[in-house]
Protein backbone atom coordinates (compact mmCIF):
# COMPACT_ATOMS: atom_id res chain seq x y z
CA UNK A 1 -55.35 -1.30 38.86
CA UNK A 2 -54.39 -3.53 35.89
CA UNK A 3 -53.17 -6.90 36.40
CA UNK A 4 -50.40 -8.15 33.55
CA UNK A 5 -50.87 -11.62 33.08
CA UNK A 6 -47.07 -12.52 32.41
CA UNK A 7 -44.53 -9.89 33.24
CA UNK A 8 -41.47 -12.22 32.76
CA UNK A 9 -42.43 -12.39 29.01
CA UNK A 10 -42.76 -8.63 29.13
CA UNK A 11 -38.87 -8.62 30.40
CA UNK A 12 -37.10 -11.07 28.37
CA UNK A 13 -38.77 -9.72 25.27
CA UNK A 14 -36.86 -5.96 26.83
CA UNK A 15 -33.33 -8.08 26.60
CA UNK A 16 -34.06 -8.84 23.22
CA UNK A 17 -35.01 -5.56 21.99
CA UNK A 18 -32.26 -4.20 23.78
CA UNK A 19 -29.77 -6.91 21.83
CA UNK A 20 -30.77 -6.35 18.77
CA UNK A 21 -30.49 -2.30 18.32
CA UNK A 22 -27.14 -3.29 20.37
CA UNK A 23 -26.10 -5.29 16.88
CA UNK A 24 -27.53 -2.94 14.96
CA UNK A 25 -24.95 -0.02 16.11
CA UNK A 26 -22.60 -2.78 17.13
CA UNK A 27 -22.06 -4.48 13.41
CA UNK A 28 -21.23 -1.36 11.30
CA UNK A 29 -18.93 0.17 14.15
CA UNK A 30 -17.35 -3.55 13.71
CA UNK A 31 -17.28 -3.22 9.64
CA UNK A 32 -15.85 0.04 9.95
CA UNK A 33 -12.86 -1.27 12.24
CA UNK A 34 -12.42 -3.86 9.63
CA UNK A 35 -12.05 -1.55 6.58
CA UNK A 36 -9.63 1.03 9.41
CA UNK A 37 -7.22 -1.73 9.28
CA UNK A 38 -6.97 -3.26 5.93
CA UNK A 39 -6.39 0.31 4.62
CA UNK A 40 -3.67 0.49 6.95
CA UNK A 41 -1.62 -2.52 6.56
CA UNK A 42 -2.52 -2.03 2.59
CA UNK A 43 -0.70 1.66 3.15
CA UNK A 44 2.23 -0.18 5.45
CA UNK A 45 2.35 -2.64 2.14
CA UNK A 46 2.26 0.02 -0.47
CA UNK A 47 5.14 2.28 1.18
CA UNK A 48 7.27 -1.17 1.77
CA UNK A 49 6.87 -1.87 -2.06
CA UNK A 50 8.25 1.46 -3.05
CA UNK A 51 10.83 1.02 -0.95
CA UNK A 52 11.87 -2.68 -2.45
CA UNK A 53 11.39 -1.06 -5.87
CA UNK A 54 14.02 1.84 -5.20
CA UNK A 55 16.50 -0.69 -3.51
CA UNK A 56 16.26 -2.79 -7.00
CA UNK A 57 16.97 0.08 -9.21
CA UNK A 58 19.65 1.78 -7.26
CA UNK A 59 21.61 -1.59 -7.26
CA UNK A 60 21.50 -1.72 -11.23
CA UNK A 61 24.61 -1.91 -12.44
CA UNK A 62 26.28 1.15 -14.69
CA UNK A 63 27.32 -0.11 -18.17
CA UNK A 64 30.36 1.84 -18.60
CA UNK A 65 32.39 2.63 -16.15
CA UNK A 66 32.23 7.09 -14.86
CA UNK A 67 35.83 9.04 -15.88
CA UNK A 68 35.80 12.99 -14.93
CA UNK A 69 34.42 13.97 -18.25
CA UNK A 70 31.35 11.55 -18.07
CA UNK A 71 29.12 9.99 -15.51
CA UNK A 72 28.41 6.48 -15.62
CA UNK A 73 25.65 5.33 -17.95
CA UNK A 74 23.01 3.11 -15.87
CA UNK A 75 20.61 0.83 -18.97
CA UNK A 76 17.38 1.99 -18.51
CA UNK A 77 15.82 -0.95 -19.38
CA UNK A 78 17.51 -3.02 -16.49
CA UNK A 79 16.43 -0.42 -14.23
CA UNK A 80 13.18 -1.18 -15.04
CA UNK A 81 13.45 -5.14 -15.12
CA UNK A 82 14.06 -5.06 -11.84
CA UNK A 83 11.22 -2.60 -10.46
CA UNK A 84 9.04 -5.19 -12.71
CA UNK A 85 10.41 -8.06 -10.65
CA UNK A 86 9.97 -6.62 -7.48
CA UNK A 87 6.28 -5.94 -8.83
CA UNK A 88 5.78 -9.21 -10.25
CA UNK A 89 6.71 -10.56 -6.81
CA UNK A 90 4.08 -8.36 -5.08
CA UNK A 91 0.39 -10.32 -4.15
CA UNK A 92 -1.88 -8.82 -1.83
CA UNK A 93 -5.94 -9.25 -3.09
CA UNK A 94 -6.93 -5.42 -1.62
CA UNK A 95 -4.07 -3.71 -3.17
CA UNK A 96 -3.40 -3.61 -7.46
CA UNK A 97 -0.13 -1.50 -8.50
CA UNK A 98 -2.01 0.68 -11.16
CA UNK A 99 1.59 2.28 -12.28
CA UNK A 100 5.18 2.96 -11.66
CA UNK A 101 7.50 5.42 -12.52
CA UNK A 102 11.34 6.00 -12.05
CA UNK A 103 14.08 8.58 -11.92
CA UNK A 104 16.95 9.63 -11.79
CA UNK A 105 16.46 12.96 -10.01
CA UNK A 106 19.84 13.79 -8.61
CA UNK A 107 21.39 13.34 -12.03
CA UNK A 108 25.32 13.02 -11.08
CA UNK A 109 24.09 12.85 -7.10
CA UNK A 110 23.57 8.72 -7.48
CA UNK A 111 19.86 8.98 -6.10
CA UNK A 112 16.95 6.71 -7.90
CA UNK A 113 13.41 8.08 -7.13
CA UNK A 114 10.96 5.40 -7.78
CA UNK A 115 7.15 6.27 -7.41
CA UNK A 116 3.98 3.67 -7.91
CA UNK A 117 0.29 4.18 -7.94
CA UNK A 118 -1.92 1.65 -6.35
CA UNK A 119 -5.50 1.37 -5.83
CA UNK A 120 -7.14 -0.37 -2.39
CA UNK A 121 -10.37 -1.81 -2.77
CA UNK A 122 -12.11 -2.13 0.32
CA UNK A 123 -12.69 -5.45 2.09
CA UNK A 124 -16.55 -4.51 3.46
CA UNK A 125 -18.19 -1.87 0.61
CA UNK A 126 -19.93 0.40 3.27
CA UNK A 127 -23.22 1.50 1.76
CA UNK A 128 -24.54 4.95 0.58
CA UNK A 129 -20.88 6.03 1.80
CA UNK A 130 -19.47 6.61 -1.59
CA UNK A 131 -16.05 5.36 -2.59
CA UNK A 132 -15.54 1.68 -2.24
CA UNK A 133 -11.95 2.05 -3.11
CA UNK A 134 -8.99 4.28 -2.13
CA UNK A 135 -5.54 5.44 -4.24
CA UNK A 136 -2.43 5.65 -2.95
CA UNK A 137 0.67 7.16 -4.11
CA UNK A 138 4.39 6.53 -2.47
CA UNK A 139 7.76 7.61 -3.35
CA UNK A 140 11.00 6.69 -2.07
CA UNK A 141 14.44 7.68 -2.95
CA UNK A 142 17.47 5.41 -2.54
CA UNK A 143 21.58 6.24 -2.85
CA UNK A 144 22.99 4.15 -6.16
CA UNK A 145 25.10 1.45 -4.94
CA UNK A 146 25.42 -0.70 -8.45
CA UNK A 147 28.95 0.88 -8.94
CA UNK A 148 30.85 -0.03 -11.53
CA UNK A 149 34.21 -1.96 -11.55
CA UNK A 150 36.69 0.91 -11.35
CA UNK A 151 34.88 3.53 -9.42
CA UNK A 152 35.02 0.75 -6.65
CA UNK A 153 38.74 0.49 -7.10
């Protein structure tokens, strides 16, 4: 029979063994949750900034005001002054607006379609998994309610 000289080193050296390929598994599932969330709220931020950015341009006021023969003419340029403010108003470190567009897709409906590319980068780079960032692409469509004075009247 073989004697061990000092088995209570043999077991606390077990616990450690057993702690550290714990953290090994433990710290990427951990990483993982991290990078699970930020792309989530960074989505929940995205679609909320599409949906600011249609608000601003449908309540752009028309320049002249609609009679039966015409429709209302709504400046383009303000239109987009006001998606850029929204945008310039926008500050989130994970998440860079890469592009917007707008429309006006209804023509005569009243409906502004606003749609804005972003790109997530992120927070933990997981190795040897490939992309460290993500693109995203929202739309939202909004009713026009910058009406002019005498279609209000």
């Amino acid at each position: 029979m073989y004697k061990t000289r000092n088995s209570k080193r043999n077991i606390t050296g077990g616990a450690l063994i057993e702690t550290i390929v714990g953290l090994f598994v433990l710290i990427p599932v951990v990483l993982f949750m991290v990078d699970v969330v930020a792309l989530v709220l960074a989505q929940m931020a995205h679609d909320a900034l599409v949906k600011d950015c249609a608000r601003a341009a449908a309540e752009v006021r028309a320049e002249r005001p609609a009679t039966p023969s015409s429709p209302e003419i709504v400046d383009g340029n303000k239109v987009e002054a006001s998606i850029l403010g929204v945008l310039s108003r926008f500050n989130n470190p994970v998440l860079v607006v890469n592009s917007h567009s707008w429309s006006n897709p209804g023509g005569d409906l009243g409906l502004v379609r606003v749609e804005t590319r972003s790109t997530f980068t992120f927070p933990v780079a997981i190795p040897f998994a490939g992309n460290s960032s993500q693109v995203f692409v929202a739309e939202a469509i909004e009713p026009v309610v910058g009406l002019s004075e005498r279609i209000r009247r």
